[in-house]
N, C-alpha and C. Protein backbone atom coordinates (compact mmCIF):
# COMPACT_ATOMS: atom_id res chain seq x y z
N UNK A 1 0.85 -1.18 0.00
CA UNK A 1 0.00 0.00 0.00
C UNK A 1 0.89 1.24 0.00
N UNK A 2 0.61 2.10 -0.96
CA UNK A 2 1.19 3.61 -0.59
C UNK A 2 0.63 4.40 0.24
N UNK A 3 1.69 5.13 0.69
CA UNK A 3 1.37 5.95 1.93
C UNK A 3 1.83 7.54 1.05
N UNK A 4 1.05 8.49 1.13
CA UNK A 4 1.77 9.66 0.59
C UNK A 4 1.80 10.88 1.93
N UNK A 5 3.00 11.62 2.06
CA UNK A 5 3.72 12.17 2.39
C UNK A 5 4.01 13.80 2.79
N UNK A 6 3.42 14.38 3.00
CA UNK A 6 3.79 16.07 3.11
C UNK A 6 4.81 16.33 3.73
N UNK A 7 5.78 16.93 3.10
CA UNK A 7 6.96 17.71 3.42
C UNK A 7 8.64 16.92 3.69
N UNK A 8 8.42 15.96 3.28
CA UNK A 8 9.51 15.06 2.90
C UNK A 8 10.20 15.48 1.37
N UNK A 9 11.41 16.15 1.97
CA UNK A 9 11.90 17.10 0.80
C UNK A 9 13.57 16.95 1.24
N UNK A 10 14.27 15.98 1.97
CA UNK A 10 15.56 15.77 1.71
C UNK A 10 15.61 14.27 2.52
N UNK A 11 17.14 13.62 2.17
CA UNK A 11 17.53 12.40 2.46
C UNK A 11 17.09 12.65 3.99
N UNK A 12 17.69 13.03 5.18
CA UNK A 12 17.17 13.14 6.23
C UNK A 12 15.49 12.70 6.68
N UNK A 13 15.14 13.19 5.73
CA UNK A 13 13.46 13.00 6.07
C UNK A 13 13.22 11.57 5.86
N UNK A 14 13.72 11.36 4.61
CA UNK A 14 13.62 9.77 4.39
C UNK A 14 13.69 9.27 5.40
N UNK A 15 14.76 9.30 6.21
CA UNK A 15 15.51 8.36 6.94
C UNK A 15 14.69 8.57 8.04
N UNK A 16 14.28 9.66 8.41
CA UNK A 16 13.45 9.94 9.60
C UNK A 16 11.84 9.26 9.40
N UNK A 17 11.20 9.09 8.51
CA UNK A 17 10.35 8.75 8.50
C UNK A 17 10.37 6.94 8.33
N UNK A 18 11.36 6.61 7.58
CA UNK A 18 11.72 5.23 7.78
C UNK A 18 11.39 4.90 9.35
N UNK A 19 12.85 5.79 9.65
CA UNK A 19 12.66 4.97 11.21
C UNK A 19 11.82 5.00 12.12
N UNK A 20 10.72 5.30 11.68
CA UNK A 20 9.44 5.82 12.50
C UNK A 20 8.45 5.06 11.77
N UNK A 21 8.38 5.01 10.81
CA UNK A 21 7.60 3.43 10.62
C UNK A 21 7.71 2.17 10.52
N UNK A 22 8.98 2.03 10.77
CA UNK A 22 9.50 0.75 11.06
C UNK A 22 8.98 0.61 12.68
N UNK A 23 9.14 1.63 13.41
CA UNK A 23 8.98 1.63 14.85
C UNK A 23 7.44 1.26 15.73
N UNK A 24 7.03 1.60 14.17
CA UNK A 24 5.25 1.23 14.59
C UNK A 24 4.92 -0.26 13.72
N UNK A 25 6.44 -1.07 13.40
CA UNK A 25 6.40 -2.22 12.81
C UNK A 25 6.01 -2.61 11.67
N UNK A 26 5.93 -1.41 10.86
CA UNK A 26 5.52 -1.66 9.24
C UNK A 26 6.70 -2.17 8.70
N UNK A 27 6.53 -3.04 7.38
CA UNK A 27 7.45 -3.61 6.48
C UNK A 27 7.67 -2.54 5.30
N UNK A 28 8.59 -2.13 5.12
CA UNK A 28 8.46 -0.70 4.18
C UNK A 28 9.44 -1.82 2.72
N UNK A 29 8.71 -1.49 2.00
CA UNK A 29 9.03 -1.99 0.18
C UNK A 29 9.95 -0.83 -0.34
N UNK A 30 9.07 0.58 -0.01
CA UNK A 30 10.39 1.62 -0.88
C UNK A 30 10.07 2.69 0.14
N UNK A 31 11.14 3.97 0.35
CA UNK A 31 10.78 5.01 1.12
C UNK A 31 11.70 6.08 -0.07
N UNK A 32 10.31 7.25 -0.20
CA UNK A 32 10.91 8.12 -1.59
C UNK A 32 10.47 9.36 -1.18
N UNK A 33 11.15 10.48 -1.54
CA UNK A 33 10.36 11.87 -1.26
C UNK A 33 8.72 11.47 -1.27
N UNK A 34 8.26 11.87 -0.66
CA UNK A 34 6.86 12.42 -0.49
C UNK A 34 5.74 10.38 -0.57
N UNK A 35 6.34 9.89 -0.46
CA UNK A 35 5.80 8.69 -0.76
C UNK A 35 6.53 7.18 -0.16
N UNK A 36 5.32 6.24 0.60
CA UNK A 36 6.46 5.53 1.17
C UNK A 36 5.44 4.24 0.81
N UNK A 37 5.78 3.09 0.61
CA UNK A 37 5.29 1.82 0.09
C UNK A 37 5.05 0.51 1.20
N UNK A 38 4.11 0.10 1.48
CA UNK A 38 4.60 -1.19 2.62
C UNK A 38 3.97 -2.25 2.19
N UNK A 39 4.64 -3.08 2.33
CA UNK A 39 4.46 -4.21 1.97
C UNK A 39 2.86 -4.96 2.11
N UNK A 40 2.02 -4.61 3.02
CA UNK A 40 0.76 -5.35 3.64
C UNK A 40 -0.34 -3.77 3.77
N UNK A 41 -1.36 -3.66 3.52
CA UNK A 41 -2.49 -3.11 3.81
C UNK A 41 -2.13 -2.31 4.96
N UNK A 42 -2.96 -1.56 5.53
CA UNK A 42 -2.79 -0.66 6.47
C UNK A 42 -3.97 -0.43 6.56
N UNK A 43 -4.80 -0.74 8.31
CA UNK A 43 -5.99 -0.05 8.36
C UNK A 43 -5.84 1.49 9.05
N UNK A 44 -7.08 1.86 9.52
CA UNK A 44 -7.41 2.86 9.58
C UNK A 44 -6.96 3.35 10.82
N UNK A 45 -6.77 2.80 11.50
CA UNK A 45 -6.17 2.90 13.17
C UNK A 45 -4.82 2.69 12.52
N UNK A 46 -3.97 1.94 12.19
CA UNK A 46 -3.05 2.40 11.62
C UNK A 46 -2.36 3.61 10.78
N UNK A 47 -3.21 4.01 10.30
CA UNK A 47 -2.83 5.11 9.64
C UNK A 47 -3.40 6.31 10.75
N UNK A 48 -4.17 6.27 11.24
CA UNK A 48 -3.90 7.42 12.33
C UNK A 48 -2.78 7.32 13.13
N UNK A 49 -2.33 6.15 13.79
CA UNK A 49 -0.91 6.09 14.37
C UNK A 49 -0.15 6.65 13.35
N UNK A 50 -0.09 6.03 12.42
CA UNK A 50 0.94 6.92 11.55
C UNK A 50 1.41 8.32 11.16
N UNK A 51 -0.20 8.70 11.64
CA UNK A 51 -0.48 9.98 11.07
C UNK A 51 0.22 10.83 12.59
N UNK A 52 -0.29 10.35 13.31
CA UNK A 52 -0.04 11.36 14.63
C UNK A 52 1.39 11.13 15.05
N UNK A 53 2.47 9.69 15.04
CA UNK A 53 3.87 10.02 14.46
C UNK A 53 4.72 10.83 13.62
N UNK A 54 4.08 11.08 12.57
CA UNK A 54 4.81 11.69 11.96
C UNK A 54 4.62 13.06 11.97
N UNK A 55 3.55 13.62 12.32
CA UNK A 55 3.51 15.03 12.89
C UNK A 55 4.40 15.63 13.85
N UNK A 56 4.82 14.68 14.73
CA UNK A 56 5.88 14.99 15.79
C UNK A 56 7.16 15.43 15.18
N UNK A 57 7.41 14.82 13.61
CA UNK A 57 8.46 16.00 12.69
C UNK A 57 8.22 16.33 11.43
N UNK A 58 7.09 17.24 12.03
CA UNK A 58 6.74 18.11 11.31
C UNK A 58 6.01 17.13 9.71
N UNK A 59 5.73 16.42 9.27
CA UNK A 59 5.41 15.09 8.65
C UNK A 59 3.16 15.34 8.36
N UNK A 60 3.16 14.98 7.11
CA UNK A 60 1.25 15.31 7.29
C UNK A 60 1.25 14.05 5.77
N UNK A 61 0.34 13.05 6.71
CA UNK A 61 -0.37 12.18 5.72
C UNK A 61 -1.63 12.55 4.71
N UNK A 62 -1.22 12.78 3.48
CA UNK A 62 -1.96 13.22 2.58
C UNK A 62 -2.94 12.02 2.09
N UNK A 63 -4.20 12.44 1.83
CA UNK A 63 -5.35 11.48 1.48
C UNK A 63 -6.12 11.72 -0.03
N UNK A 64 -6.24 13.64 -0.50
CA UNK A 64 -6.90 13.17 -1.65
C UNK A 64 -6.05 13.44 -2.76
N UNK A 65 -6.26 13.03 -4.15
CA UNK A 65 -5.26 13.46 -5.08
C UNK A 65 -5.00 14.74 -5.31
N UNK A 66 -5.79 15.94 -5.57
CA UNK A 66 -5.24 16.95 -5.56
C UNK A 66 -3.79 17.58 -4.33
N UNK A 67 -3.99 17.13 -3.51
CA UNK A 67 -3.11 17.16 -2.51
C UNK A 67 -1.45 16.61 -2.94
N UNK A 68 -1.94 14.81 -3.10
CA UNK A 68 -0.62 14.33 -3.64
C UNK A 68 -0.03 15.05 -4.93
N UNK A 69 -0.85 15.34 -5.73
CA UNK A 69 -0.37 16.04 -7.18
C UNK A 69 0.59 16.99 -6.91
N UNK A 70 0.06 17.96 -5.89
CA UNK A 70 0.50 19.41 -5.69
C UNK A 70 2.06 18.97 -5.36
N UNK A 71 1.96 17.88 -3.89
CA UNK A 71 3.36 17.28 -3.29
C UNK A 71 3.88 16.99 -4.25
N UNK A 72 3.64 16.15 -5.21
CA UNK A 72 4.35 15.57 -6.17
C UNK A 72 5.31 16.97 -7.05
N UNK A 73 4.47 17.68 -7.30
CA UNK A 73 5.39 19.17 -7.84
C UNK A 73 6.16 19.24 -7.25
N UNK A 74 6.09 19.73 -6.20
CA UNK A 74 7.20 20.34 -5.03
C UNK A 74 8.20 19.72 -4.89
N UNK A 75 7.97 18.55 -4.92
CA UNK A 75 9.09 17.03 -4.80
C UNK A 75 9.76 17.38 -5.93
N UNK A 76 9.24 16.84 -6.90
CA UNK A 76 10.10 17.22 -8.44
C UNK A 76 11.21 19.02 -8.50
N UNK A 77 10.16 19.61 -7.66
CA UNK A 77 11.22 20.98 -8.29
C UNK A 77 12.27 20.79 -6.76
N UNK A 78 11.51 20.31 -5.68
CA UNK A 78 13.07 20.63 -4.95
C UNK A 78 13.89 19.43 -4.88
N UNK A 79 14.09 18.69 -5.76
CA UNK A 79 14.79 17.66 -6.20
C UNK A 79 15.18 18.20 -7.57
N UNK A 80 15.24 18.89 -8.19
CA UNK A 80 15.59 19.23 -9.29
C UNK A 80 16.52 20.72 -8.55
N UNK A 81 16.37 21.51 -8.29
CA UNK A 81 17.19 22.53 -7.31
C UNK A 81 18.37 22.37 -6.40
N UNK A 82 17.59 21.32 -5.39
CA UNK A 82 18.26 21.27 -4.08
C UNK A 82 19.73 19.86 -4.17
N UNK A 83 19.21 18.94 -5.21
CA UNK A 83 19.73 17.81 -5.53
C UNK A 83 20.32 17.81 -6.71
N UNK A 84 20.20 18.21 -7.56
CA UNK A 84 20.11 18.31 -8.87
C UNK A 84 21.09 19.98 -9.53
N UNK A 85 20.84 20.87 -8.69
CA UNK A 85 21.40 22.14 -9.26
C UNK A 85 21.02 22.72 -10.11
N UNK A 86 19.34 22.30 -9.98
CA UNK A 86 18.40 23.24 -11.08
C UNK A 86 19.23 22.87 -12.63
N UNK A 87 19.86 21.61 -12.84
CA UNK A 87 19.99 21.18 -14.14
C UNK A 87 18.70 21.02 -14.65
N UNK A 88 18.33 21.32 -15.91
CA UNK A 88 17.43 20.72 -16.78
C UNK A 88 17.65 20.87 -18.09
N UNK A 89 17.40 19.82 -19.15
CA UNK A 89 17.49 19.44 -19.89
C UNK A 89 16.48 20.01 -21.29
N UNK A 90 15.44 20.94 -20.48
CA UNK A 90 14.04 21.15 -21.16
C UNK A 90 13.76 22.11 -20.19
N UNK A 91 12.44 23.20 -20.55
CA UNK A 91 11.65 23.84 -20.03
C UNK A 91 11.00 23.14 -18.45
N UNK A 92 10.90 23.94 -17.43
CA UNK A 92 10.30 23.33 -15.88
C UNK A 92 8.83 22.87 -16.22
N UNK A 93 8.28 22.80 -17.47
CA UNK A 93 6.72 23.22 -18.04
C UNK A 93 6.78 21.18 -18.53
N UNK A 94 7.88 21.52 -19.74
CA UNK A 94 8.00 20.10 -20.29
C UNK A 94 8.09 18.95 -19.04
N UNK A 95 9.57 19.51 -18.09
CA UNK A 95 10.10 18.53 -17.22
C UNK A 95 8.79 18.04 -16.39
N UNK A 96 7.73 18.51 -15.88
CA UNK A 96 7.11 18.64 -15.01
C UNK A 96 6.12 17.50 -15.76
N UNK A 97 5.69 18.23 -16.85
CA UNK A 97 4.35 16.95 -17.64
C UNK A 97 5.01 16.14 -17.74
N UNK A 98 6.06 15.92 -18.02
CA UNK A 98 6.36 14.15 -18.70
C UNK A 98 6.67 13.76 -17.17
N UNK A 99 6.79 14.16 -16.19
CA UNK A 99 7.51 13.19 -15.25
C UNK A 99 6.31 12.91 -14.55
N UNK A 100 4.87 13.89 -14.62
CA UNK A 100 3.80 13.12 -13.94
C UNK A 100 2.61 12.75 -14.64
N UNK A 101 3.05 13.17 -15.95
CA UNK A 101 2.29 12.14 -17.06
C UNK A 101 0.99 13.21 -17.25
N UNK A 102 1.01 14.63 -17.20
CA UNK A 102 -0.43 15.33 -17.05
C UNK A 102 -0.21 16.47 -18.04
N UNK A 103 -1.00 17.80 -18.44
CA UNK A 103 -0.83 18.63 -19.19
C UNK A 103 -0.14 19.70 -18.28
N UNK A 104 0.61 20.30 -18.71
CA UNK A 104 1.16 21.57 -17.90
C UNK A 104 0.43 22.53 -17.21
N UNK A 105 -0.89 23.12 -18.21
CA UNK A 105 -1.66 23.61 -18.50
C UNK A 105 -2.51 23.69 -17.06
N UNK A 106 -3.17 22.30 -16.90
CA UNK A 106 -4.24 21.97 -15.76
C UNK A 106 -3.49 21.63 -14.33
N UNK A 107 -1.77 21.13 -14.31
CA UNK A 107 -1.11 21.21 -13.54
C UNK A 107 -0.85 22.84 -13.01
N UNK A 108 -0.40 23.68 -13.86
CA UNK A 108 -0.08 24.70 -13.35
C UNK A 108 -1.38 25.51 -12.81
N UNK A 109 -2.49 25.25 -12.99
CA UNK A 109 -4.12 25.66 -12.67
C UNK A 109 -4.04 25.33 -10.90
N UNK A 110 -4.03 23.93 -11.12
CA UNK A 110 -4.25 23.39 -9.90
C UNK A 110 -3.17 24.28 -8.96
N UNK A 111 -1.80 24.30 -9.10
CA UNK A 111 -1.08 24.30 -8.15
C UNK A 111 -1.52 26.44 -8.14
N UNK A 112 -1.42 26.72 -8.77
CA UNK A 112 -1.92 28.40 -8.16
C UNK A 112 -3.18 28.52 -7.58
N UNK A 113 -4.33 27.79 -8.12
CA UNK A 113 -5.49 27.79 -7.12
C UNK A 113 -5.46 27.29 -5.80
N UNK A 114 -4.31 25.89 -5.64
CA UNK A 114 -4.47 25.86 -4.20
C UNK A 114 -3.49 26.41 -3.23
N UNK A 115 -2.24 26.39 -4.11
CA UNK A 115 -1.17 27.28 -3.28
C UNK A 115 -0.72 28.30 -3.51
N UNK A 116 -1.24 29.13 -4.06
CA UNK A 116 -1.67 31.15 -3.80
C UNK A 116 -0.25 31.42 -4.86
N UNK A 117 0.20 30.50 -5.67
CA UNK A 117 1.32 30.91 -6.31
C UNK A 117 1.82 30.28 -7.06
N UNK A 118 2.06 30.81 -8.36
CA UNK A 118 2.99 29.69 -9.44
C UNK A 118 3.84 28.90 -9.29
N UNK A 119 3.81 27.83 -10.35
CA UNK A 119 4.79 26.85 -10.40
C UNK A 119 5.95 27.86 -10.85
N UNK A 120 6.08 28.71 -11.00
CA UNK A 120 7.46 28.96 -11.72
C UNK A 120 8.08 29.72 -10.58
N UNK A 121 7.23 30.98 -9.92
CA UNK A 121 7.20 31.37 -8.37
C UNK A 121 8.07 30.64 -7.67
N UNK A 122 7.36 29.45 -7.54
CA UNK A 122 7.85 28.44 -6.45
C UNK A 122 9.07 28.00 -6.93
N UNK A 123 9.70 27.68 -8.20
CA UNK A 123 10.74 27.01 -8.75
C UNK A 123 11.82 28.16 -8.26
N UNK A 124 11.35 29.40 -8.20
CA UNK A 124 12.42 30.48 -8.21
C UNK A 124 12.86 30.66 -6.64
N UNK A 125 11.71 30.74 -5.97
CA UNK A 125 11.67 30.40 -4.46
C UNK A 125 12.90 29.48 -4.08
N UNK A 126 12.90 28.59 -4.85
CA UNK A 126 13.87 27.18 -4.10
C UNK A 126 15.31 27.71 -4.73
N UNK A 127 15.08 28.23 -5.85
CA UNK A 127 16.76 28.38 -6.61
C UNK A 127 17.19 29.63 -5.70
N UNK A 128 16.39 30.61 -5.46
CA UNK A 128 17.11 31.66 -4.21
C UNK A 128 17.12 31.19 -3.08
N UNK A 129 16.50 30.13 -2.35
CA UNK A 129 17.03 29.63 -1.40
C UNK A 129 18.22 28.86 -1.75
N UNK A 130 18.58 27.75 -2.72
CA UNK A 130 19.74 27.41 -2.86
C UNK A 130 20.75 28.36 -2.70
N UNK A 131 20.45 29.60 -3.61
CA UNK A 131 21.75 30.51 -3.64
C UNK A 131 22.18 30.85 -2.16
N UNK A 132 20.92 31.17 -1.63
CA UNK A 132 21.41 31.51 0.01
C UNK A 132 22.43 31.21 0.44
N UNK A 133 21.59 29.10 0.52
CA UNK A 133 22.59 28.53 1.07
C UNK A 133 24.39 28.24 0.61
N UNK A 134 24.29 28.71 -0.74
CA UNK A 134 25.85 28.34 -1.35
C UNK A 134 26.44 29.75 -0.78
N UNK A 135 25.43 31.14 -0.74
CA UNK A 135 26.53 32.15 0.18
C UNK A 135 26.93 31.93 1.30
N UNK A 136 25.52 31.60 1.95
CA UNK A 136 26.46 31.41 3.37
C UNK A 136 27.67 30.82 3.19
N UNK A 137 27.89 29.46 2.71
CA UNK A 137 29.05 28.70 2.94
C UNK A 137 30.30 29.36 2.24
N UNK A 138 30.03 30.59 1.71
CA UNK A 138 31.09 31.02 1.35
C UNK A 138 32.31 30.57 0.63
N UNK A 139 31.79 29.42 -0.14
CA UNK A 139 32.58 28.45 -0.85
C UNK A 139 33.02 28.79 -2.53
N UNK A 140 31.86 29.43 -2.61
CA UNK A 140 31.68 29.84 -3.94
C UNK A 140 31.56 31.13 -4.46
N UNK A 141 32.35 31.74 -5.88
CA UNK A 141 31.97 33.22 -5.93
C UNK A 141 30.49 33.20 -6.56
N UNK A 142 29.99 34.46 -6.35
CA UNK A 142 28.99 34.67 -7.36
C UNK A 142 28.58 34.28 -8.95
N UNK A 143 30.06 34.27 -9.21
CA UNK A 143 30.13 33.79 -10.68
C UNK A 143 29.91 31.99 -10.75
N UNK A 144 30.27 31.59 -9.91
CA UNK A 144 30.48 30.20 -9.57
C UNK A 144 29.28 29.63 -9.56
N UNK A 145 28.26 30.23 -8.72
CA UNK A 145 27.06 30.28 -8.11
C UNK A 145 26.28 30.43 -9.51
N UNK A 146 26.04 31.49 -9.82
CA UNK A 146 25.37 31.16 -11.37
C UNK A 146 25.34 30.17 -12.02
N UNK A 147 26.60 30.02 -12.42
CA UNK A 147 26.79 28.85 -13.47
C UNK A 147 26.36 27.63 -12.67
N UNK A 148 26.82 27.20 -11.57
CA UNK A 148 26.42 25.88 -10.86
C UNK A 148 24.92 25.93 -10.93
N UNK A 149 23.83 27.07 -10.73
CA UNK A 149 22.49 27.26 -10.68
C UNK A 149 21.87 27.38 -12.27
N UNK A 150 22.61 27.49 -13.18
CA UNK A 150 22.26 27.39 -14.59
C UNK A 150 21.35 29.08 -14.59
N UNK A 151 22.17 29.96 -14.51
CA UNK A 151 21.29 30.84 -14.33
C UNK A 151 22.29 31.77 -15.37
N UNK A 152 22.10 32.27 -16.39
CA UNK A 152 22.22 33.18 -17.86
C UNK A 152 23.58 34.23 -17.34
N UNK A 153 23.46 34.72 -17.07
CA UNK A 153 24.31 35.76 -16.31
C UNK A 153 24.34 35.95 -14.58
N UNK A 154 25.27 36.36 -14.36
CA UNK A 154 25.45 37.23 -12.80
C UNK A 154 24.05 37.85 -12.49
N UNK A 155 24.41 39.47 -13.53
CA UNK A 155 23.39 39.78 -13.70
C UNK A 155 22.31 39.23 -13.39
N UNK A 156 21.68 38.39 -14.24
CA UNK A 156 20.51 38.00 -14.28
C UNK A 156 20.28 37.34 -12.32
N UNK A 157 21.14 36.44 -12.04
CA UNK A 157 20.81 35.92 -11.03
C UNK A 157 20.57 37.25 -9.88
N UNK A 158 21.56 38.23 -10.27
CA UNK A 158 21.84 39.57 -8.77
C UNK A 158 20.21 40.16 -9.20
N UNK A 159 19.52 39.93 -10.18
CA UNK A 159 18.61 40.85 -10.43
C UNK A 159 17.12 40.11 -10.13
N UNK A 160 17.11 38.87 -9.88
CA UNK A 160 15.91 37.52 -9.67
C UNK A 160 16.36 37.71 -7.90
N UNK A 161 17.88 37.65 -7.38
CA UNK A 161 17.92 37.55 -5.86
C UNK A 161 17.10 38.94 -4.90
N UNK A 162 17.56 40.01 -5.92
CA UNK A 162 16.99 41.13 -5.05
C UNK A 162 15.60 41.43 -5.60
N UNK A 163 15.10 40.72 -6.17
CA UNK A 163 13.18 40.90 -6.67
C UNK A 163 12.99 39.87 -5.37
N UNK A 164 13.46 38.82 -4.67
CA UNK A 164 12.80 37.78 -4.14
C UNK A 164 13.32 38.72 -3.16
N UNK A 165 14.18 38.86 -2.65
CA UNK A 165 15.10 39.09 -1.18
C UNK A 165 15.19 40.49 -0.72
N UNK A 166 14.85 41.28 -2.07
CA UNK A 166 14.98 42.50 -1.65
C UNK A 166 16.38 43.36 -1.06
N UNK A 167 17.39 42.27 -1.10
CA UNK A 167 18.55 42.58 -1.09
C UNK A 167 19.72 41.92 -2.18
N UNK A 168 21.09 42.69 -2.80
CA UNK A 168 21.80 42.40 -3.78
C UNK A 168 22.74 40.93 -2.87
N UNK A 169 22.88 39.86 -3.50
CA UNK A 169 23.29 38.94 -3.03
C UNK A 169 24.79 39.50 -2.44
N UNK A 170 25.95 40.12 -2.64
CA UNK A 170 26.61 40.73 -2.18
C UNK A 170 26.40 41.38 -0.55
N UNK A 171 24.99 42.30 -0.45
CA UNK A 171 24.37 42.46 0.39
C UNK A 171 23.69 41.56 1.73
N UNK A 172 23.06 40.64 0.84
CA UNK A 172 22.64 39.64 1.59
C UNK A 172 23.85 38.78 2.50
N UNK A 173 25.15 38.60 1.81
CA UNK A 173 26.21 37.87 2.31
C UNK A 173 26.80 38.72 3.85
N UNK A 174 26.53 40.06 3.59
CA UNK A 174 27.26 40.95 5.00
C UNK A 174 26.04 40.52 6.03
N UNK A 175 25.08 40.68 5.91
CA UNK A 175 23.88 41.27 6.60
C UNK A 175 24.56 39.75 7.76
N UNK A 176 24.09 40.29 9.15
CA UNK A 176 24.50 39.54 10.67
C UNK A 176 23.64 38.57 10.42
N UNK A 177 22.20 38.54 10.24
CA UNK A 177 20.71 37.52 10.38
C UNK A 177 20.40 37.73 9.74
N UNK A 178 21.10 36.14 8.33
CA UNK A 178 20.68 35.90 7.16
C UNK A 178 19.27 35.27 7.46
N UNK A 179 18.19 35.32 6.47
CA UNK A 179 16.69 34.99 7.22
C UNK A 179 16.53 34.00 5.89
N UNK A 180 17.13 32.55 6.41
CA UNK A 180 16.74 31.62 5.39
C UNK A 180 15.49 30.84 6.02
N UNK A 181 14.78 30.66 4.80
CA UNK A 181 13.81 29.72 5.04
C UNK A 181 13.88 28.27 5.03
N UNK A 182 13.22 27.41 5.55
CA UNK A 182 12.71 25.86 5.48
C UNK A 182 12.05 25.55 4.56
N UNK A 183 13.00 24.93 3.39
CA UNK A 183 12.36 24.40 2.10
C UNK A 183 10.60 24.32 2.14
N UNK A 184 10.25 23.51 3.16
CA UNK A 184 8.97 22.90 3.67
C UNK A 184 7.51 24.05 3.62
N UNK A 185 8.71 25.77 3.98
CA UNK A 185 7.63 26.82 4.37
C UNK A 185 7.47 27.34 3.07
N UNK A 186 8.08 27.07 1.89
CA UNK A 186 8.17 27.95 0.88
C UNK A 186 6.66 28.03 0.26
């Protein structure tokens, strides 16, 4: 039986949610962003245990499809960002239909009617949080940072960071209380 998932958006989570349903003695088949598989049925008292475990980090068992669909986006773009380095091969429009088999069109409908904001919004959301995180670590120049983010120019990226952030990534790097967000809140 599948189990689907809210807010399981890095390896950690996996692992955290593994070990928390193993703990309530399920046989787990696969454990994947936003989706976890077990081997045997699951009743309904079960899945409220489940449900009220995994809330304890931060964790929400999703029930109707519009719901999973939406997760399923989110999964795909912050696995394509956070994992991935916002490589793509094709448009976020193409990548998105072929990987959940739907029209772009009625996908991108759904996800602004229920979450107050575009798919492309949200894609940009995660790539300025990536950048954040590669300033903080101070590992990388700006120029570095672009190119690793597939992003056209400097320019272009210094000019997408301060529309989201309101500050020039340069800027953002001095400031004492950098105010990064939790993938999860975006």
């Amino acid at each position: 039986m599948k189990l689907y998932i809210k807010n399981m958006v890095c390896s950690r989570c996996k692992m955290v949610v593994k070990s928390e349903l193993e703990k309530l003695g399920l046989q787990l088949l696969s454990v994947d962003l936003g989706e976890v598989e077990t081997t045997e049925p699951i009743s309904e008292l079960q899945k409220r245990n489940i449900a009220e475990q995994l809330k304890r980090y931060g964790f929400e068992l999703i029930d109707d499809k519009k719901s999973r669909l939406i997760e399923r986006i989110k999964t795909l773009i912050i696995e394509l960002v956070h994992q991935n380095n916002a490589r793509l091969n094709t448009n976020l429009s193409v990548f998105l239909s072929s990987h959940l088999a739907q029209d772009y069109t009625s996908l991108s409908n759904l996800f602004s009617e229920v979450e107050d904001t575009t798919i492309e919004k949200y894609f940009i959301q995660q790539k300025i949080e990536k950048v954040k995180e590669l300033l903080l670590y101070d590992e990388l120049t700006l120029n570095e940072i672009a190119f690793q983010m597939h992003y056209s120019s400097v320019a272009y990226l210094s000019n997408q960071f301060k529309k989201v952030t309101g500050f020039s990534p340069s800027h953002y790097k001095q400031l004492k209380d950098k105010k990064r967000r939790q993938i999860e809140d975006l």
